[in-house]
Protein backbone atom coordinates (compact mmCIF):
# COMPACT_ATOMS: atom_id res chain seq x y z
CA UNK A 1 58.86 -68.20 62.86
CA UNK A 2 60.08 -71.74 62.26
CA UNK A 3 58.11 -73.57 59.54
CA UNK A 4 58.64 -77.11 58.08
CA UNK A 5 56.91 -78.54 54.89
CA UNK A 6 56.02 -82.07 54.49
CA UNK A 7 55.16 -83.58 51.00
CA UNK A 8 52.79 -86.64 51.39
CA UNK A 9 52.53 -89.36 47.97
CA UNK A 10 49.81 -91.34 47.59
CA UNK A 11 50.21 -95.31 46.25
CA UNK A 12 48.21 -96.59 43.15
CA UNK A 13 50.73 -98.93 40.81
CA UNK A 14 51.14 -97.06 37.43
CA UNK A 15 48.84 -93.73 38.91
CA UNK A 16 51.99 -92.96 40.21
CA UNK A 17 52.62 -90.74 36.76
CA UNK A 18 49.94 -87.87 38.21
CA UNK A 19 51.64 -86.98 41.07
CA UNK A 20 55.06 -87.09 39.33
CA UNK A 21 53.55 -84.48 36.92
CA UNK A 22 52.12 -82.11 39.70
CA UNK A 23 55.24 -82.26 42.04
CA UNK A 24 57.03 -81.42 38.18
CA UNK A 25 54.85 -78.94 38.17
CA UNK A 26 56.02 -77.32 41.25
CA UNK A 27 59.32 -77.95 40.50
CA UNK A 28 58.88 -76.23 37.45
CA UNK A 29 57.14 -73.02 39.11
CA UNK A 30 59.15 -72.70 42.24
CA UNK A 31 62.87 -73.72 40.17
CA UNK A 32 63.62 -75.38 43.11
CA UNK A 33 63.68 -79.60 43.55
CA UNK A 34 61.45 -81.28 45.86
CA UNK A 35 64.19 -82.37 47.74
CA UNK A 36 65.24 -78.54 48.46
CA UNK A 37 61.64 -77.60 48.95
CA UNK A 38 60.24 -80.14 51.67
CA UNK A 39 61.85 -81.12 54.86
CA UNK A 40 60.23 -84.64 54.62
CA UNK A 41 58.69 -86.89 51.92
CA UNK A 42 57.07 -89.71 52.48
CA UNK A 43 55.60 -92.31 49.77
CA UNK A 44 53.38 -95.22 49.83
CA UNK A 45 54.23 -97.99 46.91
CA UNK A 46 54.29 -95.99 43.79
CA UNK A 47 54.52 -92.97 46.38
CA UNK A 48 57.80 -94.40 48.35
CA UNK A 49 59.83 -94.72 44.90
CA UNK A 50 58.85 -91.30 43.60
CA UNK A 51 59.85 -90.38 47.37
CA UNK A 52 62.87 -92.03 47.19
CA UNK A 53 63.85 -91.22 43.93
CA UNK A 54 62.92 -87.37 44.54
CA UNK A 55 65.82 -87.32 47.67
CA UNK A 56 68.31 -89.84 45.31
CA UNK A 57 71.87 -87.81 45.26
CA UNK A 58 73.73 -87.53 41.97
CA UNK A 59 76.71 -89.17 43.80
CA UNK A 60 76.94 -90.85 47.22
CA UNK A 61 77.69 -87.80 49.73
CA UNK A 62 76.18 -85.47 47.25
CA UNK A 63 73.97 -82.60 47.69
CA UNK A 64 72.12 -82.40 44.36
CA UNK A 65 69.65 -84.35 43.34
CA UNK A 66 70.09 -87.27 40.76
CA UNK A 67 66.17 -86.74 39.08
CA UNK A 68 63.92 -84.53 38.95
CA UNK A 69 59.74 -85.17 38.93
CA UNK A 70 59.74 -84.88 35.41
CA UNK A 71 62.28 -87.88 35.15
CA UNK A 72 59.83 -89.96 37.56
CA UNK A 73 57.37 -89.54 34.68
CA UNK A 74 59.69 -90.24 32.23
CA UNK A 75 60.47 -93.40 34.47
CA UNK A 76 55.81 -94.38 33.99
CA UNK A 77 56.20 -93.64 30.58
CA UNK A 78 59.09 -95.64 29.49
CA UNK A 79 58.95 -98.37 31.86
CA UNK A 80 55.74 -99.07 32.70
CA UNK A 81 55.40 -102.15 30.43
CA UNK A 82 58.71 -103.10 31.52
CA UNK A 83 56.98 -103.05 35.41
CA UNK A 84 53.85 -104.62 34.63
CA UNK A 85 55.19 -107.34 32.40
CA UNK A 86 55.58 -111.88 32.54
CA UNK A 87 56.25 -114.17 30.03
CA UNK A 88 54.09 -116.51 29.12
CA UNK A 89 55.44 -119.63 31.02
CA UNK A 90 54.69 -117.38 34.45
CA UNK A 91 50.97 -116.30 32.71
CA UNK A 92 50.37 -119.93 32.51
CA UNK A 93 51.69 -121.47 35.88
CA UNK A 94 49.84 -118.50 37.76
CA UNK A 95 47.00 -118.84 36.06
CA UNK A 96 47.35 -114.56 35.81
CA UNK A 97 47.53 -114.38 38.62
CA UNK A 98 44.76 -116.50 40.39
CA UNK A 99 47.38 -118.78 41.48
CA UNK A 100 50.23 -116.73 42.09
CA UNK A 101 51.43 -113.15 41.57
CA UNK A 102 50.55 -111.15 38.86
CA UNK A 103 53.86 -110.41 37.29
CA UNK A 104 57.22 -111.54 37.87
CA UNK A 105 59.88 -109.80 40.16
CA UNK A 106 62.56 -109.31 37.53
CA UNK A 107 60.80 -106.24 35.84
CA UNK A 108 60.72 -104.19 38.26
CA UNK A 109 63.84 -104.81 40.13
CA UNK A 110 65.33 -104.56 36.82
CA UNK A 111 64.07 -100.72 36.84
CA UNK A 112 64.56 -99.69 40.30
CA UNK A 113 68.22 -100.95 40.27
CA UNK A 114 68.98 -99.00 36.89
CA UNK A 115 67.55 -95.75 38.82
CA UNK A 116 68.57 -96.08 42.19
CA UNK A 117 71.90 -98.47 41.92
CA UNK A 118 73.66 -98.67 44.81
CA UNK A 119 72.28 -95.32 46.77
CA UNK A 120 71.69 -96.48 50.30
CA UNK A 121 69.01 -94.52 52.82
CA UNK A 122 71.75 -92.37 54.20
CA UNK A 123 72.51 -90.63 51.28
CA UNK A 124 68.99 -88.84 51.30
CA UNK A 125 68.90 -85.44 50.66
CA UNK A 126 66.29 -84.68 52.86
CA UNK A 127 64.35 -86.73 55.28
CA UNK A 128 62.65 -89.48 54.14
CA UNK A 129 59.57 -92.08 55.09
CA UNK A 130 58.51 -94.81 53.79
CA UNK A 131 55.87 -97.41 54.27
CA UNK A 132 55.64 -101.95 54.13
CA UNK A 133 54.24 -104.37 55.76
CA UNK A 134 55.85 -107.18 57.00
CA UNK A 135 53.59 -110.41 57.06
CA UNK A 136 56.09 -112.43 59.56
CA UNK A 137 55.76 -109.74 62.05
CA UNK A 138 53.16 -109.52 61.00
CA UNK A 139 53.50 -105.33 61.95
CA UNK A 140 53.51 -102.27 59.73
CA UNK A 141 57.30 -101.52 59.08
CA UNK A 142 58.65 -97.57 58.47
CA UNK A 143 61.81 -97.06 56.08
CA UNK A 144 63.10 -93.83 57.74
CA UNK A 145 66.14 -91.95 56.58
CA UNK A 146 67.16 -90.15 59.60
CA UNK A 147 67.59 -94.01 61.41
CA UNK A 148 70.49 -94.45 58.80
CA UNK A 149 72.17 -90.93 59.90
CA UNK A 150 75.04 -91.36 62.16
CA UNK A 151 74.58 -87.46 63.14
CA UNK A 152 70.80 -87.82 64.02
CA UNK A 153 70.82 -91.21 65.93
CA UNK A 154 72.97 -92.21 69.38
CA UNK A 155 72.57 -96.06 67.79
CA UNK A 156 75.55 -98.24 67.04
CA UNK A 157 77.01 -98.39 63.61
CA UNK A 158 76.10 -102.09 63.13
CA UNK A 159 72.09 -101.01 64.28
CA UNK A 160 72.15 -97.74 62.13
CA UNK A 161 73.70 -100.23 59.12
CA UNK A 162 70.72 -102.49 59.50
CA UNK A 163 68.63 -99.61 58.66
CA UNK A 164 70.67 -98.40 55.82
CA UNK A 165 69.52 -100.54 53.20
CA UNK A 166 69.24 -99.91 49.67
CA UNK A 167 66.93 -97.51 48.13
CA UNK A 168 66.14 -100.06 45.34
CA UNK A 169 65.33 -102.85 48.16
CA UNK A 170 62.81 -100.39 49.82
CA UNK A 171 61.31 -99.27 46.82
CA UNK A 172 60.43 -102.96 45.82
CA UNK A 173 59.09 -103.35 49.73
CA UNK A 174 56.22 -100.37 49.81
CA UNK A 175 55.62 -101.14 46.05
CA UNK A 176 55.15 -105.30 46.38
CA UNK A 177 51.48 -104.93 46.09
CA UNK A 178 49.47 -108.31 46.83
CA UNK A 179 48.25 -110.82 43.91
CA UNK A 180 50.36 -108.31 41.94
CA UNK A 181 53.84 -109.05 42.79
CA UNK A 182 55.47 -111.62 45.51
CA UNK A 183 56.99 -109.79 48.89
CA UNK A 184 60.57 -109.07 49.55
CA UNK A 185 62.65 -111.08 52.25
CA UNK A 186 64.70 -108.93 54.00
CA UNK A 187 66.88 -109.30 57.64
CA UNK A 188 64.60 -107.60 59.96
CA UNK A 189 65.44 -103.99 60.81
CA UNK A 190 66.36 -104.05 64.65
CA UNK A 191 67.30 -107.69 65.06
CA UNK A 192 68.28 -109.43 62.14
CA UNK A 193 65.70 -112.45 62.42
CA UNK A 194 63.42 -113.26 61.83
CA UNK A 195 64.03 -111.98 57.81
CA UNK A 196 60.82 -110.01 56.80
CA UNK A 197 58.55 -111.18 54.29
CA UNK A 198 57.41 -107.29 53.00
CA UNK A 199 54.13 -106.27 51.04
CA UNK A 200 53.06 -103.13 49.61
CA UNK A 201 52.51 -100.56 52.40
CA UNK A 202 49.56 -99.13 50.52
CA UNK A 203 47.27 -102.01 52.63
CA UNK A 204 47.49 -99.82 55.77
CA UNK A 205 48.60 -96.59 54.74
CA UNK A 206 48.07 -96.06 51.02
CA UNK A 207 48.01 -92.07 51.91
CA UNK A 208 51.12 -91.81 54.33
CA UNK A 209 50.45 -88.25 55.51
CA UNK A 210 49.40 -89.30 58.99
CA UNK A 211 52.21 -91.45 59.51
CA UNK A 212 54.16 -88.14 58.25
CA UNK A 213 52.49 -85.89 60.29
CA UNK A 214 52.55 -88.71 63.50
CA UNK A 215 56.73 -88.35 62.86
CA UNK A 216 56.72 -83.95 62.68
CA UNK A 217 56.84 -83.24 66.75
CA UNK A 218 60.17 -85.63 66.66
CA UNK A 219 61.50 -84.41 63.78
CA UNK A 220 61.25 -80.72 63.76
CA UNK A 221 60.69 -79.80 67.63
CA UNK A 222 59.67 -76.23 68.35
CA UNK A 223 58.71 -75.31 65.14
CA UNK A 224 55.49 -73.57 65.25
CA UNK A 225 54.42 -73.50 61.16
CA UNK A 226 53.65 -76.50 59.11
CA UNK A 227 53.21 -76.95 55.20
CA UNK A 228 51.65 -80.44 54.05
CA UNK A 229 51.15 -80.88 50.45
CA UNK A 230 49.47 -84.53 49.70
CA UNK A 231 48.95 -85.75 46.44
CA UNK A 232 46.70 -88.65 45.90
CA UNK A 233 46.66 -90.96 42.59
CA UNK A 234 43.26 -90.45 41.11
CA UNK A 235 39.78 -91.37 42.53
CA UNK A 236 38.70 -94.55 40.93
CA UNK A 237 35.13 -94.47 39.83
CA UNK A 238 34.48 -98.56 39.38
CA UNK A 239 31.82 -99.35 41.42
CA UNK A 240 30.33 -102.62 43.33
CA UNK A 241 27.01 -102.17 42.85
CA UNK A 242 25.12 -104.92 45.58
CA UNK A 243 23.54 -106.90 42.81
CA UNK A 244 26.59 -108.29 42.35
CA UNK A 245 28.38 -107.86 45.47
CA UNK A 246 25.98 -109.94 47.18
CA UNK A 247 26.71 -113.23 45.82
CA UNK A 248 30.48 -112.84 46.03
CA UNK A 249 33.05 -114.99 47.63
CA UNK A 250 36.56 -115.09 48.45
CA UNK A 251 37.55 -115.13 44.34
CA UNK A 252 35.12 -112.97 43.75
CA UNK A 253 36.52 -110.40 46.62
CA UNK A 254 39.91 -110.73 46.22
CA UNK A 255 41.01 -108.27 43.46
CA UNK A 256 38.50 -105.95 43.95
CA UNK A 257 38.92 -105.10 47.77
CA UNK A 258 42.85 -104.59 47.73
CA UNK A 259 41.51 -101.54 45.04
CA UNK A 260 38.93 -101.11 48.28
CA UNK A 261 41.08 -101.21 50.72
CA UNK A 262 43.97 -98.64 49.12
CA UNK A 263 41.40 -96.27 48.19
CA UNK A 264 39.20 -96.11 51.50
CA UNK A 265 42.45 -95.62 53.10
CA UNK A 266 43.34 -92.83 51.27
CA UNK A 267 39.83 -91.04 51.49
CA UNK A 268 40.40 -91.65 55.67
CA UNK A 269 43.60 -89.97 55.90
CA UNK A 270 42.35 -87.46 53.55
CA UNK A 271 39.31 -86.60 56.26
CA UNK A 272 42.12 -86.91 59.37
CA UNK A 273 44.62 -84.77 57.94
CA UNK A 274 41.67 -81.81 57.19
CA UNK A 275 40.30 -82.02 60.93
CA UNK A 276 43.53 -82.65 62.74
CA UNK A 277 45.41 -79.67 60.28
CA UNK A 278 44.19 -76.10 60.77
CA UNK A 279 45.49 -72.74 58.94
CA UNK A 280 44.81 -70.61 61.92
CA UNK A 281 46.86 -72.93 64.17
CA UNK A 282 50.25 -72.61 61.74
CA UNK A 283 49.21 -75.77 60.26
CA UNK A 284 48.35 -75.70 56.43
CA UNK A 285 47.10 -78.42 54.76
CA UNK A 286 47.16 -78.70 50.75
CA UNK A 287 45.59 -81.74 49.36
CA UNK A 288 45.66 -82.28 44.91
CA UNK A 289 43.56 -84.97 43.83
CA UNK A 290 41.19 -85.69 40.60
CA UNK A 291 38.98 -88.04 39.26
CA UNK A 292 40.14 -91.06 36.79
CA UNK A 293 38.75 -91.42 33.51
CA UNK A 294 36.31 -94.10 34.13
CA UNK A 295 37.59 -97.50 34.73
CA UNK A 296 41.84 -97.77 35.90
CA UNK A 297 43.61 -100.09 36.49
CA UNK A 298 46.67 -99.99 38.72
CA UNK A 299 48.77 -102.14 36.25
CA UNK A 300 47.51 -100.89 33.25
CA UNK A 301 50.77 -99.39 31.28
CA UNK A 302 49.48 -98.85 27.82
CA UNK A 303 50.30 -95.87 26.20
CA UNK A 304 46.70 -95.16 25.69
CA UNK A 305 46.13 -95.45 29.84
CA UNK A 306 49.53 -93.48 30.08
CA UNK A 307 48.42 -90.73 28.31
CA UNK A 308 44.87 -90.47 30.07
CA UNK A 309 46.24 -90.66 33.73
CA UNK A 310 48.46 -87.54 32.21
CA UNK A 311 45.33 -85.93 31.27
CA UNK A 312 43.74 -86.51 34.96
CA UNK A 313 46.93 -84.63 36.06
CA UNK A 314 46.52 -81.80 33.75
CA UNK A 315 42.82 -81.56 34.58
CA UNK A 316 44.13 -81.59 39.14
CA UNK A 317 46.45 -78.61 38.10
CA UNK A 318 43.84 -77.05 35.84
CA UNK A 319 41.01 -76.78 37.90
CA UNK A 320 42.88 -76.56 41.33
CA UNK A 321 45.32 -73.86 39.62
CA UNK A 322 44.48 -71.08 43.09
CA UNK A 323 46.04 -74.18 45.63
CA UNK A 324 48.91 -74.48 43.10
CA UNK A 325 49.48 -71.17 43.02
CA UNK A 326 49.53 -70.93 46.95
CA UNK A 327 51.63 -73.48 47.41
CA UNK A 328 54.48 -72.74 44.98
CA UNK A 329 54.85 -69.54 46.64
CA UNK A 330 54.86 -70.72 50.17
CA UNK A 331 57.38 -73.07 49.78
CA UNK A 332 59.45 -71.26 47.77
CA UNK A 333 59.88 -68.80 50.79
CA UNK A 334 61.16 -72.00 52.61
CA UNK A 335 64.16 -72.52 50.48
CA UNK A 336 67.59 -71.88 52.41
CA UNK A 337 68.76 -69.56 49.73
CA UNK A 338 66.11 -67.84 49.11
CA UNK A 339 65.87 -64.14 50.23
CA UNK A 340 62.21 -65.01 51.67
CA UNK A 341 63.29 -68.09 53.52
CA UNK A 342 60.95 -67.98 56.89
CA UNK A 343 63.93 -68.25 60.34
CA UNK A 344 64.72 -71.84 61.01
């Protein structure tokens, strides 16, 4: 029976490191990549680089893949203050951020072109999708790899090039979260112009698996069996409490309901994906997800915050060891060379 598996990554700024350590963990179980063990991955923010970074070749037209999971947490744990850093001048003239973004640009673009170069959206190893927002639109705007494929599209070359952008542009798209860092202008996708002005894509779908699953009867017609593993970024346990949520204002607000917003999105796609996903319909469902350790900030990149989100990783693969288990040897069976590879 034909089967496809799906791997869905959560957003959540420098949370990002616990899912890299699961989906290591499954690469570590299964000795197989991620890219040779799902048929798509999609990634919101923090999500779409892992995603992206997951289905990077070693070479342009290669087939094996440049990094591993592991290296994605390598990537938390030796750049994240690198990410998350300004110099004092921007500190000052933002006001940290009241007045303008967070941080500066030139961090992270500094680490996404070191890990992704020149790589463009064709060269995905496997199917691809990730998540912005583009304010001119204003619309939601998918990164899709397939789009850039001259063998899976009847477009033009010049439309197919206009979705074959960088992998380092469309990592700083889903991951330009507001107040934290400015958008990205890019030409617009189908038309050139208007350019886009592009936001984190965690402020309408933080947990892409829907818009995953919305793309699967496309993308793998008459397959009967389905395998979605999401992976979420913590559950952040800082509370509003109404005493003081009831005399707030816009500046009040502001910070404190993009956290709202990414999380309650999350949780909703969570609940969809459970309803809409049944096991006795060929449709299994796998969801790994923990609490934080107290208070968490999304641009917190100290070691001391590194090393506790790690924790909150081991904990997810401690305590939900049976789904782990499951799951490695499911999609191990889905590998093309392996000798219990279900019929395509």
């Amino acid at each position: 029976m034909a089967r496809a598996t799906i791997l869905s990554i959560d957003g959540g700024g420098i949370r990002g490191i616990i899912p890299a350590r699961i989906i290591a963990e499954i690469e570590r179980r299964t000795k197989y990549p991620a890219s040779k063990l799902f048929d798509l991955i999609a990634g919101t923010s923090t999500g779409g680089i892992i995603a992206l970074a997951l289905a990077a070749p070693t070479e342009p037209g290669g087939s094996e893949p440049k990094y591993g999971a592991q290296h994605m947490v390598e990537l938390y744990e030796q750049n994240g203050p690198t990410i998350f850093s300004r110099s004092l001048g921007h500190a000052a003239t933002s006001l940290c951020g009241l007045l303008g973004p967070k941080y500066e640009a030139k961090g992270i673009e500094g680490v996404l072109h070191r890990y992704f170069g020149e790589f463009r959206l064709h060269d995905a190893l496997t199917k691809v999708l990730v998540t912005s927002y583009n304010t001119q639109g204003p619309a939601p705007v998918f990164f899709k790899s397939w789009r850039a494929k001259p063998i899976e599209t009847g477009w033009t070359e010049s439309l197919r090039n206009r979705f074959d952008l960088r992998l380092r542009e469309i990592a700083r798209a889903t991951s330009a979260a507001p107040t934290f860092f400015p958008p990205l202008e890019l030409p617009d996708l189908a038309f050139g112009k208007p350019d886009m002005c592009l936001i984190d894509g965690g402020v309408f779908a933080n947990n892409p698996a829907m818009c995953a699953w919305a793309e699967a009867p496309q993308l793998f017609r008459g397959v009967e069996e389905f395998i979605v593993v999401s992976i979420g970024t913590g559950n952040d346990e800082d509370q509003v409490p109404y005493a003081h949520a009831k005399g707030w204002g816009l500046a009040q607000w502001a910070r404190p309901l993009v956290k709202i917003l990414l999380d309650g999105v999350s949780d909703t796609v969570d609940y969809q994906m459970q309803q809409r996903l049944q096991p006795a319909l060929g449709r299994k469902y796998y969801r790994f997800q923990g609490d934080l350790e107290g208070r968490t900030a999304m641009d917190d990149a100290s070691e001391e915050n590194i090393m506790a989100l790690l924790r909150v990783a081991e904990q997810i693969i401690s305590r939900q060891e049976s789904m782990l288990a499951t799951v490695c040897a499911e999609l191990t069976k889905t590998v093309p060379d392996h000798p219990g590879k279900a019929a395509a």
